[in-house]
N, C-alpha and C. Protein backbone atom coordinates (compact mmCIF):
# COMPACT_ATOMS: atom_id res chain seq x y z
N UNK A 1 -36.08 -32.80 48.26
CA UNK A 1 -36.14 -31.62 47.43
C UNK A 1 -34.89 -31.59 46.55
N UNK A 2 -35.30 -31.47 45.09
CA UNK A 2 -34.20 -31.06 44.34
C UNK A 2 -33.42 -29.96 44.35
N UNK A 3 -32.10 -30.46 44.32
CA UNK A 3 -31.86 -28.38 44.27
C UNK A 3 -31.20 -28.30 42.88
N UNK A 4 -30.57 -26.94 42.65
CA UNK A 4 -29.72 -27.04 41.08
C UNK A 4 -28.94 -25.88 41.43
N UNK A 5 -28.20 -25.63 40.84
CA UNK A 5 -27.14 -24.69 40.81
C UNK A 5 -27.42 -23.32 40.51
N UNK A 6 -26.96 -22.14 41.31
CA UNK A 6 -27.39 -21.10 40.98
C UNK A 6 -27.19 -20.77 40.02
N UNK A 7 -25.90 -21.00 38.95
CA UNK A 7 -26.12 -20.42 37.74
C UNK A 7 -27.06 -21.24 36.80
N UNK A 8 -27.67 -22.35 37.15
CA UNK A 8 -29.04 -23.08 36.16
C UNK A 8 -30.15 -21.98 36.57
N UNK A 9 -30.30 -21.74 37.44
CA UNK A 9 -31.63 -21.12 38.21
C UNK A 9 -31.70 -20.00 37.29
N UNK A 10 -30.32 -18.68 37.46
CA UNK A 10 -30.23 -17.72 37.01
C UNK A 10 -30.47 -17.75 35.42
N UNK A 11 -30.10 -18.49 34.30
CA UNK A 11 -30.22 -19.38 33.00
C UNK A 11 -31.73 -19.45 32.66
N UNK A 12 -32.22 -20.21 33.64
CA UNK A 12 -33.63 -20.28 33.93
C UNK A 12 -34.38 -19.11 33.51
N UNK A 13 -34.57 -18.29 34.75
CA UNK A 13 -34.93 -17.04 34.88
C UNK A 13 -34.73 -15.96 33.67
N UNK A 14 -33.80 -16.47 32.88
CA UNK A 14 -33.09 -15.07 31.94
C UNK A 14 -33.96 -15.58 31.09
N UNK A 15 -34.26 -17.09 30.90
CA UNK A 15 -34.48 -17.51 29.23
C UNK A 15 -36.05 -17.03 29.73
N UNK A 16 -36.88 -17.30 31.00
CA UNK A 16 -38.29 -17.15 30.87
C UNK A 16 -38.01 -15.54 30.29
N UNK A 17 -37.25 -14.85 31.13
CA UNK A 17 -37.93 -13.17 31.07
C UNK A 17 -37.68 -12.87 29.67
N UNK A 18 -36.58 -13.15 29.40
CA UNK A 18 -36.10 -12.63 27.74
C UNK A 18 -36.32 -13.67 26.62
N UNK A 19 -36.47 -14.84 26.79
CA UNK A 19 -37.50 -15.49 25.25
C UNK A 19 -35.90 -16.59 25.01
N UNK A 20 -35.02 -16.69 25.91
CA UNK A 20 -33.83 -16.99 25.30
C UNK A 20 -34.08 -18.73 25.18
N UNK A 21 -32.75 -19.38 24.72
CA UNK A 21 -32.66 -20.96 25.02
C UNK A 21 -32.81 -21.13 26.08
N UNK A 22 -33.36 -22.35 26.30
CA UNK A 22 -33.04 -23.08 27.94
C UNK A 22 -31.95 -24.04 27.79
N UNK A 23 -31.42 -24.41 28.68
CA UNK A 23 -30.39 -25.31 29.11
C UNK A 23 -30.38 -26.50 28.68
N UNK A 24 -31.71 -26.57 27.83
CA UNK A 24 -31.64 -27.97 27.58
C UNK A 24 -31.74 -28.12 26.02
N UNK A 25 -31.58 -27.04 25.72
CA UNK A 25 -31.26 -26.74 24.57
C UNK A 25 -29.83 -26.80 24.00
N UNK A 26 -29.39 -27.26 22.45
CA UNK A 26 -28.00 -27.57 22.06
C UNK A 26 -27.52 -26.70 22.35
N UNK A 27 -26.54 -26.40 22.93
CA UNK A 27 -25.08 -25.41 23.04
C UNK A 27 -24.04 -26.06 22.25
N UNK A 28 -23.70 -25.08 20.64
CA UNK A 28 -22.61 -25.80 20.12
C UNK A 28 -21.48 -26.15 20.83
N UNK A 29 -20.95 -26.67 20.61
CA UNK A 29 -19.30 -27.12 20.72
C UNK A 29 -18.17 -26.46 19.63
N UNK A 30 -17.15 -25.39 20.52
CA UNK A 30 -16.43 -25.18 19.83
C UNK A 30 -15.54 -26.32 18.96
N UNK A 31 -15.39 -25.81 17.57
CA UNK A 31 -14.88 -26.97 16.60
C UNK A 31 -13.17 -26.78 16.93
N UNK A 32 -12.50 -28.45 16.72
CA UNK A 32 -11.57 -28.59 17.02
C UNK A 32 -10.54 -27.53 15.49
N UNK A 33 -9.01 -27.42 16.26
CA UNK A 33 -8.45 -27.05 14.87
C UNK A 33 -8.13 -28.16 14.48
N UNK A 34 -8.16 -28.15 13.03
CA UNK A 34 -7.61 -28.89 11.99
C UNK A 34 -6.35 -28.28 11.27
N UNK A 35 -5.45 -29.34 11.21
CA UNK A 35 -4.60 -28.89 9.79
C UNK A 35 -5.02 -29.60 8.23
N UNK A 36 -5.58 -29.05 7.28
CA UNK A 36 -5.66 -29.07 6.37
C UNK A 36 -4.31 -29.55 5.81
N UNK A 37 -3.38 -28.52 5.31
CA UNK A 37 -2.25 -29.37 4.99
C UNK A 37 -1.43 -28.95 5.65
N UNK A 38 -0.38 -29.86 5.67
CA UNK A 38 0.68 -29.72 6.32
C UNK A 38 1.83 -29.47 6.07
N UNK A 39 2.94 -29.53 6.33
CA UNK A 39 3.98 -29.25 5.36
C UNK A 39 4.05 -30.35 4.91
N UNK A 40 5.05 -30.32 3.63
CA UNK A 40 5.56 -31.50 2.80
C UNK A 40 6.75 -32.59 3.30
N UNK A 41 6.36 -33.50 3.70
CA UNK A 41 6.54 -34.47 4.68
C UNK A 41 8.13 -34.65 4.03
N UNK A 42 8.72 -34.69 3.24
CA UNK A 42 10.11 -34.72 2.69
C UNK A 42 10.18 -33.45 1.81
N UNK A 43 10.91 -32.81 1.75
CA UNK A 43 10.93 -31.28 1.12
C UNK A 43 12.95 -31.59 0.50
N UNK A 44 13.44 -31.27 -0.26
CA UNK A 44 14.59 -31.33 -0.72
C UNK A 44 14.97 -30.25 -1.51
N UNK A 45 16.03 -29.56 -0.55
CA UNK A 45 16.73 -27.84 -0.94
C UNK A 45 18.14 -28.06 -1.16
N UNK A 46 18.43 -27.18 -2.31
CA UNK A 46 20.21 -26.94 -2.06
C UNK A 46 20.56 -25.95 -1.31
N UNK A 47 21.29 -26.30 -1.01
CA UNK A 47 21.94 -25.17 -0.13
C UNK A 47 22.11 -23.67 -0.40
N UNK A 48 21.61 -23.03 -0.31
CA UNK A 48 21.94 -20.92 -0.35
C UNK A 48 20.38 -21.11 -1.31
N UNK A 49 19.63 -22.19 -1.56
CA UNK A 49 18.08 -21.78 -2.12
C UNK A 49 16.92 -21.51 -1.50
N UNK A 50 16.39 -20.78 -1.53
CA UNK A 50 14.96 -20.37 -1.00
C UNK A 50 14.39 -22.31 -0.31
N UNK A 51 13.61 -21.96 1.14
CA UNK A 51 12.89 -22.75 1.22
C UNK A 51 11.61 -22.26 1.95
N UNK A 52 10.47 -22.72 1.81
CA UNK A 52 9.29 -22.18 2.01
C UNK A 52 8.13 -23.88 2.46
N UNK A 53 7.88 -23.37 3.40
CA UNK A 53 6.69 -24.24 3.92
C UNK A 53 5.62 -23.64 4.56
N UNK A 54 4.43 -24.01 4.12
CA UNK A 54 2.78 -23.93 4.47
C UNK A 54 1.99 -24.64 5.00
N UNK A 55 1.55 -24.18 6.24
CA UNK A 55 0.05 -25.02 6.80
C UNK A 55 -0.54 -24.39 6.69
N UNK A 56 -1.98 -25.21 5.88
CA UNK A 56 -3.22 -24.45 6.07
C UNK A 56 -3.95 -25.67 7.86
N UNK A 57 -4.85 -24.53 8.06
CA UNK A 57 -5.43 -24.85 9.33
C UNK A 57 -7.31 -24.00 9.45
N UNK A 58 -7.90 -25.01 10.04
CA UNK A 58 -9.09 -24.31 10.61
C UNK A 58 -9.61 -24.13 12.38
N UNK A 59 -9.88 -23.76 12.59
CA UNK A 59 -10.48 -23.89 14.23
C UNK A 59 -11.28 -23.02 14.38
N UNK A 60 -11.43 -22.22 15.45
CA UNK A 60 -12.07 -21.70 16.29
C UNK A 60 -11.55 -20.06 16.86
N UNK A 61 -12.16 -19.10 16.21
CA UNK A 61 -11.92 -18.06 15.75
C UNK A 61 -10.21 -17.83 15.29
N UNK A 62 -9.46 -16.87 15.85
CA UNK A 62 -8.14 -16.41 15.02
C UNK A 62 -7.42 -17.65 15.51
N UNK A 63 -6.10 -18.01 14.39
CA UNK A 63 -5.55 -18.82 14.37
C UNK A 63 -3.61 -18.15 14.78
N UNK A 64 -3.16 -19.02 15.73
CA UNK A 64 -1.81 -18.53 15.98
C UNK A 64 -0.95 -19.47 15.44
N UNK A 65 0.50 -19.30 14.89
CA UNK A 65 1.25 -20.19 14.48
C UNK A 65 2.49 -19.95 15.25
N UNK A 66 3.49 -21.13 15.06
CA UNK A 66 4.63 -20.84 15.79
C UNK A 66 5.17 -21.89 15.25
N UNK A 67 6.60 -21.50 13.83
CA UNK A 67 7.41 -22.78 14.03
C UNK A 67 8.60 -22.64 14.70
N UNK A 68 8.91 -24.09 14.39
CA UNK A 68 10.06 -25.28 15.22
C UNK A 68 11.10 -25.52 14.26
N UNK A 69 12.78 -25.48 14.31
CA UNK A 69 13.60 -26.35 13.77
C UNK A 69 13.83 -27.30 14.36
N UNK A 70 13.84 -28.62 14.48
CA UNK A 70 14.38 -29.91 15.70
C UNK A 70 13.79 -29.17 17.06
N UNK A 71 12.48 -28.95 17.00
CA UNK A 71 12.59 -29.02 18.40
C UNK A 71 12.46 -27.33 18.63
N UNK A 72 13.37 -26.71 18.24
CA UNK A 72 13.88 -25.34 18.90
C UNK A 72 12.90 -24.34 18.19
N UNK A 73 12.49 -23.32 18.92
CA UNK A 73 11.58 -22.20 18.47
C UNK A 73 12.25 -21.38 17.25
N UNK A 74 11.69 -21.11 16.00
CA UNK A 74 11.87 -20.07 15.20
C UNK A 74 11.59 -18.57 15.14
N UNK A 75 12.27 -18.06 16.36
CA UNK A 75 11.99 -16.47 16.75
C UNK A 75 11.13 -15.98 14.74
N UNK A 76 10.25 -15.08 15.46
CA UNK A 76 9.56 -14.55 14.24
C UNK A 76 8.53 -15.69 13.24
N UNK A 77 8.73 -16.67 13.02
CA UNK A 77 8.27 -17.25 12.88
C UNK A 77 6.70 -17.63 12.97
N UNK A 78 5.90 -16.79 12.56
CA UNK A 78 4.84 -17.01 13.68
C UNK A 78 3.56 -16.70 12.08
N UNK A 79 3.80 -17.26 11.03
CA UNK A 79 2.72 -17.16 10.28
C UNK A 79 2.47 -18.83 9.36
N UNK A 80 1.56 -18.90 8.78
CA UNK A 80 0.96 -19.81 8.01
C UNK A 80 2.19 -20.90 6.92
N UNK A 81 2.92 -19.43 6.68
CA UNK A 81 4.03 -19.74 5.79
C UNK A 81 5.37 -19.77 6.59
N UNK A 82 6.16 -20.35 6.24
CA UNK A 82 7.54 -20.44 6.97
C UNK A 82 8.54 -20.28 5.67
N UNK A 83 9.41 -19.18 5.42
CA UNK A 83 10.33 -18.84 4.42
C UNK A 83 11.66 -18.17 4.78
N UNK A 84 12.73 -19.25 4.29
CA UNK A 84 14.07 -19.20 4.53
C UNK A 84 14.73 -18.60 3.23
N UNK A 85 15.45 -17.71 2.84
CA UNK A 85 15.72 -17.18 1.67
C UNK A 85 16.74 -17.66 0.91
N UNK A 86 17.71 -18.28 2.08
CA UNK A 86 18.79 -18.58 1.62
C UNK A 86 19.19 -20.00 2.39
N UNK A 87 18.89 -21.22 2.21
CA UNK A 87 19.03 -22.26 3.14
C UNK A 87 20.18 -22.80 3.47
N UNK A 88 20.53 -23.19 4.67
CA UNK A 88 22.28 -23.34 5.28
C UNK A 88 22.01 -25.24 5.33
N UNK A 89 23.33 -25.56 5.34
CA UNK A 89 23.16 -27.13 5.49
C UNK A 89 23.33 -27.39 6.82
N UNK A 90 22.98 -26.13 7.66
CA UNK A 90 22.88 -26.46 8.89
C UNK A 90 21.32 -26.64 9.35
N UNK A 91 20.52 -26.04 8.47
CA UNK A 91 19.41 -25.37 8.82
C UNK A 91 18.51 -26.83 8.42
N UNK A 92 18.68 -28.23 7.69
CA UNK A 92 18.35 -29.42 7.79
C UNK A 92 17.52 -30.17 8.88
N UNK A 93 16.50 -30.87 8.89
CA UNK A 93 16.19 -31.44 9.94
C UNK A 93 14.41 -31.47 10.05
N UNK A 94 13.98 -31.57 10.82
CA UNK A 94 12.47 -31.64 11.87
C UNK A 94 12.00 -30.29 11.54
N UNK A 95 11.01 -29.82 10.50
CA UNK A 95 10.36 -28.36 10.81
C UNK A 95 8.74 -28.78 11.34
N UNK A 96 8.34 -28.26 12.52
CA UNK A 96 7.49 -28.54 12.94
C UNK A 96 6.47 -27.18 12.98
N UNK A 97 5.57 -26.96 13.17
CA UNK A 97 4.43 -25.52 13.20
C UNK A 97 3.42 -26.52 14.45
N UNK A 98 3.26 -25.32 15.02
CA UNK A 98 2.10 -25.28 16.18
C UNK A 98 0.90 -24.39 15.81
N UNK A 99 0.06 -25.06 15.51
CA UNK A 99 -1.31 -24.19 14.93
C UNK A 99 -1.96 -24.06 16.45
N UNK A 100 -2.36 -22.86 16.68
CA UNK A 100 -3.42 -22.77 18.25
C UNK A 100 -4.39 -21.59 17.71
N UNK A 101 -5.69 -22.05 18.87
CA UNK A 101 -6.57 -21.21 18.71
C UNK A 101 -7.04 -20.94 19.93
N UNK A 102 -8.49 -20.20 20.33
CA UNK A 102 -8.63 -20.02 21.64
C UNK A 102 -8.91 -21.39 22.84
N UNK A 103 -8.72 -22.81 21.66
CA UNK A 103 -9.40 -23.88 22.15
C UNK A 103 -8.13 -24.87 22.89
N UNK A 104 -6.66 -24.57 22.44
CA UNK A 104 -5.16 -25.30 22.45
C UNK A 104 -4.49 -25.05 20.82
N UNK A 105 -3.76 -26.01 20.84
CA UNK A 105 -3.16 -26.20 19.60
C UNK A 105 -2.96 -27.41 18.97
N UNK A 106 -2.52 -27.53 17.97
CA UNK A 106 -2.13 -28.81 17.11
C UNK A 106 -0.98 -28.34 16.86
N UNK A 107 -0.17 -29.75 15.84
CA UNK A 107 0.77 -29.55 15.51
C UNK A 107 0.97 -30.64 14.24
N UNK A 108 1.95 -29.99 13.35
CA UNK A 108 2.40 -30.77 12.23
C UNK A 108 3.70 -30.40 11.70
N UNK A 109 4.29 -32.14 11.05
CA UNK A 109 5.83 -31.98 10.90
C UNK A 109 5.95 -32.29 9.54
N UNK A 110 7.03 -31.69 9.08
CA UNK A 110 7.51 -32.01 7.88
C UNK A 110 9.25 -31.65 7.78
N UNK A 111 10.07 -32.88 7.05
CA UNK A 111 11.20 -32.97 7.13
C UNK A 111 12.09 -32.13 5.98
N UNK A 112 12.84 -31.67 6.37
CA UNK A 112 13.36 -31.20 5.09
C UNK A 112 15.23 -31.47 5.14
N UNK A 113 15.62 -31.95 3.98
CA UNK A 113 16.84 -32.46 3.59
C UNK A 113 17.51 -30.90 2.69
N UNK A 114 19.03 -30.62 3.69
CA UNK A 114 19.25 -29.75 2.46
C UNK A 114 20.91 -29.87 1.85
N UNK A 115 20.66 -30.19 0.95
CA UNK A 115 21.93 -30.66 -0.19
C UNK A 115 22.82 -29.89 -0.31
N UNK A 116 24.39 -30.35 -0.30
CA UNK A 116 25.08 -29.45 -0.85
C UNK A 116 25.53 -29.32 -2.38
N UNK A 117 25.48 -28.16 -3.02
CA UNK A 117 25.40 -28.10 -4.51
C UNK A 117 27.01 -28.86 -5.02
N UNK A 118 27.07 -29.70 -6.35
CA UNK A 118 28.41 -30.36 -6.43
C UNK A 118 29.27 -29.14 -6.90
């Protein structure tokens, strides 16, 4: 005798009484996120100038962001855009963003060099 799992049985039962899919029917697959773009893989600022970086991203309903300097979390940081008003030649290095959705996250890097004015 075959058996199956009570929640197939119950599945079963719902789709005869109410008209629904059966189980053997496609169940999408939530879509992975994507980054569309990423930041600009070399970016070059002078020093005390505005710097600004963008990922676009798609996934699977709302999208969370979170960037990175080298590594280290950017308290507040937490949108599409990343904007520094006034850039320090300390502030140089690895900017990374963590795109997540309800599925995990991705991630993408872009470097940025920042000059001191002569």
């Amino acid at each position: 005798m075959k058996t199956f799992p009570l929640s197939r049985l119950l599945l079963g039962l719902a789709s005869a009484t109410l008209g629904l899919a059966s189980s053997h029917d496609h169940v999408p697959t939530p879509q992975p996120r994507v980054i569309q773009t990423a930041p600009v893989a070399r970016t070059v600022v002078n020093e005390g100038a505005p710097l600004t970086l963008t990922v676009t991203a798609t996934g699977e309903g709302s999208l969370n962001y979170q960037w990175y300097r080298n590594n280290r979390l950017l308290p507040g940081a937490t949108g599409a855009t990343y904007t520094d008003e006034a850039t320090l030649y300390s502030e140089q290095g690895s900017y990374t963003v963590l795109v997540s959705d309800n599925n995990g996250g991705t991630r993408a890097t872009g470097f940025v060099n920042v000059l001191i004015p002569n």
